[in-house]
Protein backbone atom coordinates (compact mmCIF):
# COMPACT_ATOMS: atom_id res chain seq x y z
CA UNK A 1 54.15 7.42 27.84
CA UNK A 2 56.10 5.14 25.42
CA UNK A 3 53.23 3.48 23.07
CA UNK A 4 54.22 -0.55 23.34
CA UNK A 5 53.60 0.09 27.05
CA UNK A 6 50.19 1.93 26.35
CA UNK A 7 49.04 -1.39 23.91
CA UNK A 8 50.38 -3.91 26.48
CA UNK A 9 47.68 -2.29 28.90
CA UNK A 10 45.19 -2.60 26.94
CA UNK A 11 42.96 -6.09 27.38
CA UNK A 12 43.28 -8.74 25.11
CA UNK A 13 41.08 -10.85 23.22
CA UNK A 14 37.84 -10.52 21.69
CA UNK A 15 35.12 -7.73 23.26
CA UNK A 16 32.23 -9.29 23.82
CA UNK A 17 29.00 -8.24 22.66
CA UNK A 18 26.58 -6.00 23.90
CA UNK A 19 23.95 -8.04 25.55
CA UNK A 20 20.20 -7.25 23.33
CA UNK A 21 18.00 -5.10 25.37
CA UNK A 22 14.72 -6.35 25.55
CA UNK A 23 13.12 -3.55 27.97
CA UNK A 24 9.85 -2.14 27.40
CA UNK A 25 11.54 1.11 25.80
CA UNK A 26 13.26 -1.11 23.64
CA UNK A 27 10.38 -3.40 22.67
CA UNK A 28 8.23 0.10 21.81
CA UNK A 29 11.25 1.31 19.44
CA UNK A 30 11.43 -1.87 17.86
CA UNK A 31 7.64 -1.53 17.24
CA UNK A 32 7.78 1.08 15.94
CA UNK A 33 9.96 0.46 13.48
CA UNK A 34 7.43 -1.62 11.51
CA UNK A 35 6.06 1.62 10.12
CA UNK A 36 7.40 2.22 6.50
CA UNK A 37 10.48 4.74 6.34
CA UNK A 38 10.96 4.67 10.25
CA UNK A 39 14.29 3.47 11.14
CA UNK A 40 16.04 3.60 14.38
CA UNK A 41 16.94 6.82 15.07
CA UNK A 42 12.94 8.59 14.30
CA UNK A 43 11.49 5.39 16.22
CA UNK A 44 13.46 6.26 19.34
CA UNK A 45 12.39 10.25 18.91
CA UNK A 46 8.74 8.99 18.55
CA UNK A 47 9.00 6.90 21.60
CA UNK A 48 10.89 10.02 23.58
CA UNK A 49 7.74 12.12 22.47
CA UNK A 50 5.37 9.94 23.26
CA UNK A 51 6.26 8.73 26.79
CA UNK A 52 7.44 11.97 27.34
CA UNK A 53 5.13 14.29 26.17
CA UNK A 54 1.91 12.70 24.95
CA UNK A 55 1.01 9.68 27.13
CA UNK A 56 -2.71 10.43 26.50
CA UNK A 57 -2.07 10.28 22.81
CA UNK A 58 -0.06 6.62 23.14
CA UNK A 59 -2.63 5.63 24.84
CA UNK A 60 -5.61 6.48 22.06
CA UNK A 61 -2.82 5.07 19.93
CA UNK A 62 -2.79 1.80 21.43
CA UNK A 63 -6.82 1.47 21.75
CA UNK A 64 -7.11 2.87 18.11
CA UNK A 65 -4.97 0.23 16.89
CA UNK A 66 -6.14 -2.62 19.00
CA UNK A 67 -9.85 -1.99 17.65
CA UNK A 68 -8.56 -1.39 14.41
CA UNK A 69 -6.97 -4.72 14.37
CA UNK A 70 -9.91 -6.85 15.47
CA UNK A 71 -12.73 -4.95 13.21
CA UNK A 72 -10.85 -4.07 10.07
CA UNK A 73 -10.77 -6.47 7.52
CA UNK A 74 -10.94 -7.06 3.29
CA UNK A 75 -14.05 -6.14 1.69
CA UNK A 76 -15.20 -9.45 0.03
CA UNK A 77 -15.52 -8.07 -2.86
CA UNK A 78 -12.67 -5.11 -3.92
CA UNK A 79 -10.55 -6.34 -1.37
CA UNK A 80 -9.92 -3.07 0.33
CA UNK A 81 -10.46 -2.41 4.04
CA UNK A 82 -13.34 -2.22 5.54
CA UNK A 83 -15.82 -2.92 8.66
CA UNK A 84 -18.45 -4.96 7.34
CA UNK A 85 -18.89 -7.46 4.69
CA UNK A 86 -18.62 -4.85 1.35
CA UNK A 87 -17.49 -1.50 1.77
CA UNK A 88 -19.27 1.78 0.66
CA UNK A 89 -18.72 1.78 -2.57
CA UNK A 90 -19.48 -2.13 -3.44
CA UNK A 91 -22.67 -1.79 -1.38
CA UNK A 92 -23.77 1.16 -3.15
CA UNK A 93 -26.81 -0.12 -5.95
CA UNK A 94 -25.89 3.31 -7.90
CA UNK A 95 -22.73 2.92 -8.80
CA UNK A 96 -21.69 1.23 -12.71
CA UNK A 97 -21.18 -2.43 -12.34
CA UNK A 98 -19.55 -2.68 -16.03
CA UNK A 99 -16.58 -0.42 -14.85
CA UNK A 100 -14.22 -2.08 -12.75
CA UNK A 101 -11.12 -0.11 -11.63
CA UNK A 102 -7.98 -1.86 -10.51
CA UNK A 103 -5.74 0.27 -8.43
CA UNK A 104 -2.74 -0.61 -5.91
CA UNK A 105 -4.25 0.65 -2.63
CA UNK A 106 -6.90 2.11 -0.73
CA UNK A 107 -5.52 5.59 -1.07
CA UNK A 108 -6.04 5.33 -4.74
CA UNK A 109 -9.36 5.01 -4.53
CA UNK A 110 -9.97 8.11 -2.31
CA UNK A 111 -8.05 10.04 -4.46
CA UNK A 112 -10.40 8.80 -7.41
CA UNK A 113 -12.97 9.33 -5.32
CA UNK A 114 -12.16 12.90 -4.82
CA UNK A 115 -11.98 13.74 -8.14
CA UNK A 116 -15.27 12.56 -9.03
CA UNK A 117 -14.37 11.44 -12.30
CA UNK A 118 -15.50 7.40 -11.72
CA UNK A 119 -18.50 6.19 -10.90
CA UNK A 120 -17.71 2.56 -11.26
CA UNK A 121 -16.38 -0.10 -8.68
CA UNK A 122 -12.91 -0.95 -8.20
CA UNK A 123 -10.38 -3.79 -6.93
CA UNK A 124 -7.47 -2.96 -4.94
CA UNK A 125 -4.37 -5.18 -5.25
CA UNK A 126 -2.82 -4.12 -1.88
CA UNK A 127 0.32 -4.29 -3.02
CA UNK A 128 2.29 -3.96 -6.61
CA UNK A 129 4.73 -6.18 -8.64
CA UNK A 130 8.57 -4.90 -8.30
CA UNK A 131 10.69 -7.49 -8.85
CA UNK A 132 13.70 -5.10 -7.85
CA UNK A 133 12.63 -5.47 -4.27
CA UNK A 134 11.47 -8.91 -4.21
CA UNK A 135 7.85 -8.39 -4.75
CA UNK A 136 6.40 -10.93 -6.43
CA UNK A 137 2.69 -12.05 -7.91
CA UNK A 138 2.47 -13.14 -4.17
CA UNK A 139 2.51 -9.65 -3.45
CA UNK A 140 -0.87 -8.51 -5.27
CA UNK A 141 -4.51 -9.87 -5.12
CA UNK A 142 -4.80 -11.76 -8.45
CA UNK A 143 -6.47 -15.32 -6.93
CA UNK A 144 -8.49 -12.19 -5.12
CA UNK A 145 -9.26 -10.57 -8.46
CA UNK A 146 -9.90 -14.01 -10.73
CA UNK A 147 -13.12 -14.76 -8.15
CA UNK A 148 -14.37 -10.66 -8.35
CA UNK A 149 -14.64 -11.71 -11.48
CA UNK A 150 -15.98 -14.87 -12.71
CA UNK A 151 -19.97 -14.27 -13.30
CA UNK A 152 -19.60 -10.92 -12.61
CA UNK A 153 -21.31 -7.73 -15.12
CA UNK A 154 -18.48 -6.17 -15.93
CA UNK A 155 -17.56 -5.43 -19.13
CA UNK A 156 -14.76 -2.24 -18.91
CA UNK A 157 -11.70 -3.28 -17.24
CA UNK A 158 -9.95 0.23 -16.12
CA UNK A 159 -6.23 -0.39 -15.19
CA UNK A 160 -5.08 2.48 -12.79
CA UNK A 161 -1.89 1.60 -11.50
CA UNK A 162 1.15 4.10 -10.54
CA UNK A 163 3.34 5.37 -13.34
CA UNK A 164 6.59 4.38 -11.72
CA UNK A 165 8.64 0.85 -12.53
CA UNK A 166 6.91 -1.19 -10.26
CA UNK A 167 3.40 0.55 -11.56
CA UNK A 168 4.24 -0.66 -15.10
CA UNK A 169 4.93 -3.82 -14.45
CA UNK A 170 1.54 -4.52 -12.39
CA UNK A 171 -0.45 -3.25 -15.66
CA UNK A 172 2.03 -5.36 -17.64
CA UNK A 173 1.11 -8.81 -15.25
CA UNK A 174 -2.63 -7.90 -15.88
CA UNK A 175 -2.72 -6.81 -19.08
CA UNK A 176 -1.21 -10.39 -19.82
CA UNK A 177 -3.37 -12.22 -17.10
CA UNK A 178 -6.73 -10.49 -19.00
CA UNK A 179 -5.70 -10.41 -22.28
CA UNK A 180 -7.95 -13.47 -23.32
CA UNK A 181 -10.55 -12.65 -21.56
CA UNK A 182 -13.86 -11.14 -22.60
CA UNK A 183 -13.46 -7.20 -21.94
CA UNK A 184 -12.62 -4.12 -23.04
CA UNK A 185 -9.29 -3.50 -20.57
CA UNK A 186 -8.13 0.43 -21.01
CA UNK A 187 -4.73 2.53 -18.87
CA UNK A 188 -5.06 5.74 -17.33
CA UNK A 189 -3.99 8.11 -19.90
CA UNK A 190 -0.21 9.45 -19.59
CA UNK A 191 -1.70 12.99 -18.45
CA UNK A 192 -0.13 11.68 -15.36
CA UNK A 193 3.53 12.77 -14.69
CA UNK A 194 5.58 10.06 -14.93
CA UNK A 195 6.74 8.63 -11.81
CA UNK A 196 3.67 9.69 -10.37
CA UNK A 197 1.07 7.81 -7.84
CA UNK A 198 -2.22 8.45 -7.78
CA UNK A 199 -2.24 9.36 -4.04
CA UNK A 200 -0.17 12.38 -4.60
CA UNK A 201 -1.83 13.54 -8.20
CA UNK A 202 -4.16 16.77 -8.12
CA UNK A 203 -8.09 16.02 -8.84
CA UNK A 204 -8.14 17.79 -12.03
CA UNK A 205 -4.75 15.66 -13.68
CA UNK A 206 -6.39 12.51 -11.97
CA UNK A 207 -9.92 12.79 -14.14
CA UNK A 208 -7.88 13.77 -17.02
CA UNK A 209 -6.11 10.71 -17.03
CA UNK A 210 -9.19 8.54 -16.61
CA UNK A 211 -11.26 10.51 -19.52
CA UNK A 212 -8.36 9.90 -21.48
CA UNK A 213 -7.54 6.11 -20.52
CA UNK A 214 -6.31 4.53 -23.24
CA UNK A 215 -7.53 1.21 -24.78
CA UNK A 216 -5.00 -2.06 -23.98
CA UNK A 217 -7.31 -4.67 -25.66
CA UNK A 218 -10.88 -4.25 -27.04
């Protein structure tokens, strides 16, 4: 068939667009999507599996999530996430209130936890400084941290944050924030491999590095 005849068939003008579907299958993807590293392609396979295969699961999903949501909140005083008013660790009377611990999430304080090698209290930023991706101060605790601290005991400020970009630059913004400030501020010590986070670090490296901490300002 002669070609000028073949494009003379075909329709003119712009195509229009495909309408947005805004189904409940598409809604759930779209949900899903929220979740760090999920784009569209693995939240439509966990929406297959999960209508398809595992309704009783979505289902404890949901209710997990919706109770989460209305009884999870900030400890008042370290800022992770907790149930009541302080968490565990802030309302335990044993623990050393000199030794304060910042760190960038909750995980890193189960993994310190684990490795037994603090017995302090911490502060969790929720969140770390990486100007590369548009994270601002806006994107850590520090009005959060400035009240844990006024008339507090603490004396040992223990910076634990990631050695990655974004990790050095959080020490770096409160290194500068406490510098004038009346304590002793010390880094985890470099026994940690460099790019590493503290989530994924073995027990023994982890108390290494805080054994070894290293002094930033006496």
């Amino acid at each position: 068939m002669d070609i000028k005849r073949i494009i003379k068939l075909l329709p003119t003008g712009r195509l229009k667009p495909m309408p947005k579907k805004n189904d409940a299958f598409t809604r759930l993807i779209n949900a899903l999507k929220v979740l760090p590293n999920v784009g569209p392609k693995s939240a439509q396979r966990m929406a297959y599996q999960l209508l398809q295969h595992n309704r009783e699961g979505a289902a404890e999903l949901v209710a997990a999530l919706q109770q989460a949501l209305s009884q999870v909140h900030h400890c008042s005083r370290c800022n992770t996430f907790c149930e009541n008013s302080l968490c565990e660790i802030c309302a335990d009377a044993d623990r050393d209130g000199s030794r304060l611990m910042i760190v960038h999430m909750p995980a890193d304080v189960a993994s310190m936890e684990a490795a037994h090698c603090h017995d302090g209290l911490y502060f969790v930023l929720m969140g770390q400084v990486s100007p590369a991706q548009g994270m601002d101060l806006n994107h850590i605790a520090l009005e959060q941290l400035v009240a844990r601290l006024q008339g507090s005991e603490v004396e040992e400020i223990i910076i634990a944050t990631n050695f990655t970009a974004e990790g050095d630059a959080t020490a770096y913004v409160l290194s500068e924030l406490l510098k004038n400030l009346p304590y002793k501020i010390s880094r985890l010590a470099r026994g940690m491999p460099l790019g590493g986070e503290l989530e994924y670090v073995d027990a023994g490296t982890l108390a290494q590095a805080v054994h070894e901490r290293r002094l930033l300002k006496e």
